[in-house]
C-alpha atoms as a PDB file:
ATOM      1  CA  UNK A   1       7.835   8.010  13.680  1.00  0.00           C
ATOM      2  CA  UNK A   2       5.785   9.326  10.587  1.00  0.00           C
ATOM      3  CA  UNK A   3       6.945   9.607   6.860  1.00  0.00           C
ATOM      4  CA  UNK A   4       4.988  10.135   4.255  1.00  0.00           C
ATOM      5  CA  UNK A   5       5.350   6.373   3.193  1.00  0.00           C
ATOM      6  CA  UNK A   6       4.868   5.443   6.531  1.00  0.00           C
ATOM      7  CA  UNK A   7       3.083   1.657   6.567  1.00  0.00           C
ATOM      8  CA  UNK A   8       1.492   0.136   9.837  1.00  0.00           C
ATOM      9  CA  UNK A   9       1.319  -3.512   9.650  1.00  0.00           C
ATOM     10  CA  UNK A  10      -1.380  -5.377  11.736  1.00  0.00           C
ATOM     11  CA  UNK A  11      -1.804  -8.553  12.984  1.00  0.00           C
ATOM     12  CA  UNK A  12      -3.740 -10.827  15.657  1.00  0.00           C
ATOM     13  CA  UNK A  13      -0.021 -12.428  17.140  1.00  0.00           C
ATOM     14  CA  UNK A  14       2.849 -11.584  17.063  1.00  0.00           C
ATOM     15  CA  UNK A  15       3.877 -15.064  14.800  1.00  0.00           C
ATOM     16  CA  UNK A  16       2.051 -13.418  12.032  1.00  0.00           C
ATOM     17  CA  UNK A  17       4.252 -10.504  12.085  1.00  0.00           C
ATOM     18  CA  UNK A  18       7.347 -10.028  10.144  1.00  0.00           C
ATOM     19  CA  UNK A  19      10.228  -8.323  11.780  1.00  0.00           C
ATOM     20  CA  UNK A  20      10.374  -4.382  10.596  1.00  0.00           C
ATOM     21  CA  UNK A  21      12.359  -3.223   8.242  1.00  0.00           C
ATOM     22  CA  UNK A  22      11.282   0.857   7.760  1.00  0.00           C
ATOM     23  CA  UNK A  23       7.588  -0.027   9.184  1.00  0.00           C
ATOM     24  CA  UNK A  24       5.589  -0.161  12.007  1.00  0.00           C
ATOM     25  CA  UNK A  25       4.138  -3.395  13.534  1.00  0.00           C
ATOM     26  CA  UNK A  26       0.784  -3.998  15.574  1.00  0.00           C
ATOM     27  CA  UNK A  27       0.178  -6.948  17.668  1.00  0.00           C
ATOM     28  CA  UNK A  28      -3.848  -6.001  18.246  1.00  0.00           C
ATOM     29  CA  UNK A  29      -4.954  -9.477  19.554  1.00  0.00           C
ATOM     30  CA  UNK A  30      -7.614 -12.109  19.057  1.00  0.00           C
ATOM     31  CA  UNK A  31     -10.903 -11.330  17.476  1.00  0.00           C
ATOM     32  CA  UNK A  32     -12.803  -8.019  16.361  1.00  0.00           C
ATOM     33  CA  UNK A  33     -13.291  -5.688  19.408  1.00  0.00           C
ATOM     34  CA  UNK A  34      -9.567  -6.240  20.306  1.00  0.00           C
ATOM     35  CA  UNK A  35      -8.500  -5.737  16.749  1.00  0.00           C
ATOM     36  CA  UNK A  36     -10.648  -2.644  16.588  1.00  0.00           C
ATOM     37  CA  UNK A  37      -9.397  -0.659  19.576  1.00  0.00           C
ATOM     38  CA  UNK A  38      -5.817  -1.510  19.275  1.00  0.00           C
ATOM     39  CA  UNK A  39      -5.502  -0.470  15.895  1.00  0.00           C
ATOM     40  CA  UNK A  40      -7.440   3.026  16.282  1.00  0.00           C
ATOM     41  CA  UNK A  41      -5.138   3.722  19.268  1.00  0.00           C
ATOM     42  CA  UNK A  42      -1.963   2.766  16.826  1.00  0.00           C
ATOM     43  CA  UNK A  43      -3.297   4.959  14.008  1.00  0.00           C
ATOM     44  CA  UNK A  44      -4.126   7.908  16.117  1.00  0.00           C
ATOM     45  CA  UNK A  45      -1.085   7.754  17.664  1.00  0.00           C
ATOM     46  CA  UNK A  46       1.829   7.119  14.826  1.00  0.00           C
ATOM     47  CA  UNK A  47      -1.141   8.279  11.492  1.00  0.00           C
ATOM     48  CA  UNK A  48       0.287   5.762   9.390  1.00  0.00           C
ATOM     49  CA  UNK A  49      -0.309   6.588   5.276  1.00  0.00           C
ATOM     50  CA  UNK A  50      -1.953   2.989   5.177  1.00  0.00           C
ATOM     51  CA  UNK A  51      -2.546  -0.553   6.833  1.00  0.00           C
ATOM     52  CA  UNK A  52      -1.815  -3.708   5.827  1.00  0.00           C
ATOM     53  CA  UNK A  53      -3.938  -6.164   7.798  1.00  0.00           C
ATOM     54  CA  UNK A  54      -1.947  -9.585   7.711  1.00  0.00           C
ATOM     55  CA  UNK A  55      -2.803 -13.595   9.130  1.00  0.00           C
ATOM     56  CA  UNK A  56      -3.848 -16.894   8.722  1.00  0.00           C
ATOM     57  CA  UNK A  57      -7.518 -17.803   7.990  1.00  0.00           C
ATOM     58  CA  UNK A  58      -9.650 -20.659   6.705  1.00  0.00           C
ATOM     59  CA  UNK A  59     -11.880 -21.512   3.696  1.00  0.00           C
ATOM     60  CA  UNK A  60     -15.190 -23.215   3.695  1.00  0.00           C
ATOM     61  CA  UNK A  61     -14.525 -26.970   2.904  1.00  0.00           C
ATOM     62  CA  UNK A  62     -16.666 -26.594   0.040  1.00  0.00           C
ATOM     63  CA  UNK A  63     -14.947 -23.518  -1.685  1.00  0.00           C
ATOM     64  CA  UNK A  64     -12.228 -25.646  -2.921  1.00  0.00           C
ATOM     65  CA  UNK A  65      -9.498 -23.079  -1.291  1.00  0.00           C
ATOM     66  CA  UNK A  66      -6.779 -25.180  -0.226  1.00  0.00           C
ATOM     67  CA  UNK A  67      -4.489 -24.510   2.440  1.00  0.00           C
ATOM     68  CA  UNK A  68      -1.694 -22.200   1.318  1.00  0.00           C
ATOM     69  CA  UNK A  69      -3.968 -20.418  -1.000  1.00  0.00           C
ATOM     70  CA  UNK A  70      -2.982 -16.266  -0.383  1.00  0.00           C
ATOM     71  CA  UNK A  71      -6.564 -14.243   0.002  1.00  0.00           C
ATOM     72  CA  UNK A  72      -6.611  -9.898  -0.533  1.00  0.00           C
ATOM     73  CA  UNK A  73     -10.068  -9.043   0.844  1.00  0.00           C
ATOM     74  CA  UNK A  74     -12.381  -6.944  -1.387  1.00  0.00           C
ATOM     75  CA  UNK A  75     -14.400  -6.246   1.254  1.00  0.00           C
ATOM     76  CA  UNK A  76     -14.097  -7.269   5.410  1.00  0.00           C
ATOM     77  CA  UNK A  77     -17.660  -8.605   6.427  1.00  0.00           C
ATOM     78  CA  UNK A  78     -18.436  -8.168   9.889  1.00  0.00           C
ATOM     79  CA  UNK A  79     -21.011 -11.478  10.817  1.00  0.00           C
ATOM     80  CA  UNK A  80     -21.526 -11.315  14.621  1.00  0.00           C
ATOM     81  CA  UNK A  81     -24.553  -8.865  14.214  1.00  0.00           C
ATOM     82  CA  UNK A  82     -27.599 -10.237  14.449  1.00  0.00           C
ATOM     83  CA  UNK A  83     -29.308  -9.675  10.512  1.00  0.00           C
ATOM     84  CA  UNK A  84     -32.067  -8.441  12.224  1.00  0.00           C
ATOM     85  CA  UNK A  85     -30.708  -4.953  12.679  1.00  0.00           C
ATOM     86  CA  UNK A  86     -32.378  -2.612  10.767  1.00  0.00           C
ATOM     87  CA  UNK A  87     -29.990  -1.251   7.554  1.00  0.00           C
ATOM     88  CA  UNK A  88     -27.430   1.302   8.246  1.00  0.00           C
ATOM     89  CA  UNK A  89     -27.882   0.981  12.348  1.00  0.00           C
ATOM     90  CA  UNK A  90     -24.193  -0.323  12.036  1.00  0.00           C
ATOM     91  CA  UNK A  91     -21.465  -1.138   9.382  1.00  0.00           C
ATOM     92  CA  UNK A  92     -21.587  -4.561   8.234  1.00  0.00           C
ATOM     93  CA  UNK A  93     -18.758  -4.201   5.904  1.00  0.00           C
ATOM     94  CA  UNK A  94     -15.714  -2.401   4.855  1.00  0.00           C
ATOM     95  CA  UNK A  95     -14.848  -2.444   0.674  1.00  0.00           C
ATOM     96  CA  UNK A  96     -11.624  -2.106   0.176  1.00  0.00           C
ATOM     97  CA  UNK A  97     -10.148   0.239  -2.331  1.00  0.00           C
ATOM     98  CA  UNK A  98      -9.413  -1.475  -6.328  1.00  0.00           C
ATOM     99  CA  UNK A  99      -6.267   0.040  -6.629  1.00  0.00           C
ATOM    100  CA  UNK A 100      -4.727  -1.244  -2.555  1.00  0.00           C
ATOM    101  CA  UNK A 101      -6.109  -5.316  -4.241  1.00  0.00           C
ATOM    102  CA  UNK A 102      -4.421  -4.338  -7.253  1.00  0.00           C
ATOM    103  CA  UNK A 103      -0.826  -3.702  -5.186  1.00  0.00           C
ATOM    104  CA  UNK A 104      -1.307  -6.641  -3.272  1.00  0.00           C
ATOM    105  CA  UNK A 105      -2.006  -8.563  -6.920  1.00  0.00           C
ATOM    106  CA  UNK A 106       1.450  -7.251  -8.349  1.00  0.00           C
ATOM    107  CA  UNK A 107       3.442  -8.855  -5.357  1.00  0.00           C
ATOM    108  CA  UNK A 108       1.088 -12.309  -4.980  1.00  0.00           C
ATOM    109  CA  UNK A 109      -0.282 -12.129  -8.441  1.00  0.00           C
ATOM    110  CA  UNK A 110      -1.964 -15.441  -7.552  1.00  0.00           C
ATOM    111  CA  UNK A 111      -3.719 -13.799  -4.627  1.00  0.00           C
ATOM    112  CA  UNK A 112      -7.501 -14.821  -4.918  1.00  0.00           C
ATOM    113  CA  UNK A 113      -9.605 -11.202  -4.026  1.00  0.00           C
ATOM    114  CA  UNK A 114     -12.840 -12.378  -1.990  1.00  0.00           C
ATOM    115  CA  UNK A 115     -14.752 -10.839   0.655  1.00  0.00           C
ATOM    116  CA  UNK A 116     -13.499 -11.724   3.915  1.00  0.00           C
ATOM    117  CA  UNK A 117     -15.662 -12.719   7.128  1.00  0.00           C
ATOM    118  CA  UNK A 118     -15.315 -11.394  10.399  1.00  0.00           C
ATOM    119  CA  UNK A 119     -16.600 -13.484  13.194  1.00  0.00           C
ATOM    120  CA  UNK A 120     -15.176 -13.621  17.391  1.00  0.00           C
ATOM    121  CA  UNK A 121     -15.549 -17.560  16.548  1.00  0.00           C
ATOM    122  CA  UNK A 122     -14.710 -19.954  14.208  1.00  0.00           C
ATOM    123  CA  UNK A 123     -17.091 -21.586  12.283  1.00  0.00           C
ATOM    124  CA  UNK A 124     -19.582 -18.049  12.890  1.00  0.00           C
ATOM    125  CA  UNK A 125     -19.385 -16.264   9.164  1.00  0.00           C
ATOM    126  CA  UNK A 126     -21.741 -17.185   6.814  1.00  0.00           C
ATOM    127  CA  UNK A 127     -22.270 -15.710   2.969  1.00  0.00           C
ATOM    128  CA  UNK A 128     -17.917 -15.766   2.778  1.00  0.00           C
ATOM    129  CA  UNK A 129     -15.904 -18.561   1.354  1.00  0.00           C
ATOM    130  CA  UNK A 130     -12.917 -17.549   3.798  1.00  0.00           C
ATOM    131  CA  UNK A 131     -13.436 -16.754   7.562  1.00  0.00           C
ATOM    132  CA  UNK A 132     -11.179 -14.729  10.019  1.00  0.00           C
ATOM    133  CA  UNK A 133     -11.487 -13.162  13.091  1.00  0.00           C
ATOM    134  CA  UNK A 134      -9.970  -9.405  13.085  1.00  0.00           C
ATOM    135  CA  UNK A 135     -10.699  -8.032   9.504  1.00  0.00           C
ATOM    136  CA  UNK A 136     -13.157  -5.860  10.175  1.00  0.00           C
ATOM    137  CA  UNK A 137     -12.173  -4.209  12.730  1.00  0.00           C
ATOM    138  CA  UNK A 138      -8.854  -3.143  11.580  1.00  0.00           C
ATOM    139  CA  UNK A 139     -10.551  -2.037   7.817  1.00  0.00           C
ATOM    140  CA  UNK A 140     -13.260  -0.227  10.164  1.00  0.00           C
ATOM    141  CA  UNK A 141     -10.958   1.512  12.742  1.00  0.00           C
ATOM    142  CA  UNK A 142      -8.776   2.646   9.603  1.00  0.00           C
ATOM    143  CA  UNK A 143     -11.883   3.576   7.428  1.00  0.00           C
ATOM    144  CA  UNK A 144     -13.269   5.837  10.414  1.00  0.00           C
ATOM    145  CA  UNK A 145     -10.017   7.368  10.528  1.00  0.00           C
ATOM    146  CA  UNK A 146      -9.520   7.912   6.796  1.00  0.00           C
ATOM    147  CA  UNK A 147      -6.287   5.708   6.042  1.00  0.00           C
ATOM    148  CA  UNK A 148      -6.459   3.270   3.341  1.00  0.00           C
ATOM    149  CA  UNK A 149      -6.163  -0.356   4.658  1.00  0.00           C
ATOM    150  CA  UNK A 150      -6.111  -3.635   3.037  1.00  0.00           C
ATOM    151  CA  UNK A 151      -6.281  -7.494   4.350  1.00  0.00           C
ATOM    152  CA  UNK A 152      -4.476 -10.356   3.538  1.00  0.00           C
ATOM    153  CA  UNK A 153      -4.394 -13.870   4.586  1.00  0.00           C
ATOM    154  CA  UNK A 154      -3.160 -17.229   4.332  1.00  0.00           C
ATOM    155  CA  UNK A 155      -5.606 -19.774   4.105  1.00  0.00           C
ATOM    156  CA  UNK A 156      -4.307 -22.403   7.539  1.00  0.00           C
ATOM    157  CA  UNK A 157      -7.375 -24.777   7.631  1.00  0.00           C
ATOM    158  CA  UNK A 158     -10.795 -25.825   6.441  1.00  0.00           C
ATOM    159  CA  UNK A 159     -13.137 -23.484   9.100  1.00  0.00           C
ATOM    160  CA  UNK A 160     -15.134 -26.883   9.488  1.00  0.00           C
ATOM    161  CA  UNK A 161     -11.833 -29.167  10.352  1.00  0.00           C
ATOM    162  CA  UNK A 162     -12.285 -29.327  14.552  1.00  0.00           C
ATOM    163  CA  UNK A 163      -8.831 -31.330  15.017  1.00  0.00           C
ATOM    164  CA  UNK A 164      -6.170 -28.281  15.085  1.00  0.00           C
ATOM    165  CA  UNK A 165      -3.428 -30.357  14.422  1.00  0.00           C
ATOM    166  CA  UNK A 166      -4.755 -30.945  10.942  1.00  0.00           C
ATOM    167  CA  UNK A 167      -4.387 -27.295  10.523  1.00  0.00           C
ATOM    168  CA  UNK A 168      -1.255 -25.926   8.261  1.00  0.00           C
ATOM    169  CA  UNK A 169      -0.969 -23.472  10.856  1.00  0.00           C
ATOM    170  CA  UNK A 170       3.214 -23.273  10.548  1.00  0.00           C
ATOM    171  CA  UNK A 171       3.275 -22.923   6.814  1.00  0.00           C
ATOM    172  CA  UNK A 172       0.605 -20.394   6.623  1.00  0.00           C
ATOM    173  CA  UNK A 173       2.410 -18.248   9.282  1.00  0.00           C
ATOM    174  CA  UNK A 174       6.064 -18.658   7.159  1.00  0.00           C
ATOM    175  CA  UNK A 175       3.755 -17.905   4.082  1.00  0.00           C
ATOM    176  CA  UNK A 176       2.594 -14.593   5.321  1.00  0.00           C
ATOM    177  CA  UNK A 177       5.582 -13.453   7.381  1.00  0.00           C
ATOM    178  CA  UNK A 178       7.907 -13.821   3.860  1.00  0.00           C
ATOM    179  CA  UNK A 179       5.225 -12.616   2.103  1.00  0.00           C
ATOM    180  CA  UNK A 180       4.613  -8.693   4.334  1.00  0.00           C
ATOM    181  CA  UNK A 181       7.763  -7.101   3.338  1.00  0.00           C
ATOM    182  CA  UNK A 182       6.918  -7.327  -0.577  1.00  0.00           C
ATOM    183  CA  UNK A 183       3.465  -5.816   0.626  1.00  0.00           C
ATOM    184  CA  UNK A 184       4.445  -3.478   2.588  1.00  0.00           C
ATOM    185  CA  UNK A 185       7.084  -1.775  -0.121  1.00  0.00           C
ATOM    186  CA  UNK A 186       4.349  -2.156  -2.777  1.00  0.00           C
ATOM    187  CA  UNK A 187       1.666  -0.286  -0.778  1.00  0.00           C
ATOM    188  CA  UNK A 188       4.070   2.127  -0.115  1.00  0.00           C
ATOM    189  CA  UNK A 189       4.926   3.205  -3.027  1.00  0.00           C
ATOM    190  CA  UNK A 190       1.391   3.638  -3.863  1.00  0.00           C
ATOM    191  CA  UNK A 191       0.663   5.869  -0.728  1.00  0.00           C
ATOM    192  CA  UNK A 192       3.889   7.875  -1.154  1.00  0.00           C
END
């Protein structure tokens, strides 16, 4: 199923996921290898017009991002590679195109854009204010393939709080889920 509006909407779990209406849907699982491989299998098979990357996340205590809080990524930093490779041996991060933060701006317009980290365990980004665990490799498997692809997250915790069941894990995920179809017919209408 390919249109030329055609949006493929990717996520770690399927609780982050709203329910379809006109777009496709990605369950690519838990951290960046995962999130890498399923989505280049998704956009080689259905070659989606763009991705919207969607999930919970959490903010550095001391950032002052408070749970709720809606991030678009500028950029998806990828942290798990050692610093001591030398430049250019691998991507360390994807930017993300002005005018896909923009779209996301129009429908949350109190969307904070910051550089997102990338890291297979909590706690393991450093130089970003907000910390998740997929980013990158859905912005890289979409940037290899040359589809436009954007990230946004709820903020669900402080990335330093241990106890999960101080985490605003529920209300992030209802946050995000009501929040995709607005992005999704936003970004479509400017890939279409």
């Amino acid at each position: 199923m390919t249109d030329d509006a055609t949006i493929l909407v990717v996520a770690a779990t399927a609780r982050e996921l709203a329910a379809p209406v006109g777009w496709l849907t990605l369950r690519c699982g838990v951290g960046p290898v995962e999130a890498a491989a399923a989505t280049a299998l998704a956009i080689a098979a259905h070659r989606p017009r763009a991705v919207l990357h969607v999930g919970v996340a959490g903010a550095r205590r001391a950032c002052g991002i408070a749970p709720g809080a809606v991030i678009v990524g500028t950029e998806a930093r990828y942290c798990d590679l050692p610093a001591s490779l030398p430049p250019g041996w691998a991507a360390r991060a994807v930017a993300v195109a002005p005018s896909l933060v923009d779209a996301v701006r129009r429908v949350a317009p109190d969307a904070m854009p910051l550089p997102i980290g990338t890291s297979a365990r909590v706690g393991g980004t450093s130089g970003c204010d907000v910390e998740a665990m997929e980013g990158f490799g859905v912005l890289r498997a979409a940037e290899l393939a040359g589809v436009p692809a954007v990230e946004v997250r709820v903020i669900s915790n402080e990335v330093e709080e241990e106890d999960r069941a101080r985490w605003r894990l529920d209300d992030a995920l209802a946050a995000i889920v009501a929040l995709t179809p607005r992005l999704v017919a936003e970004l479509r209408s400017c890939v279409s």
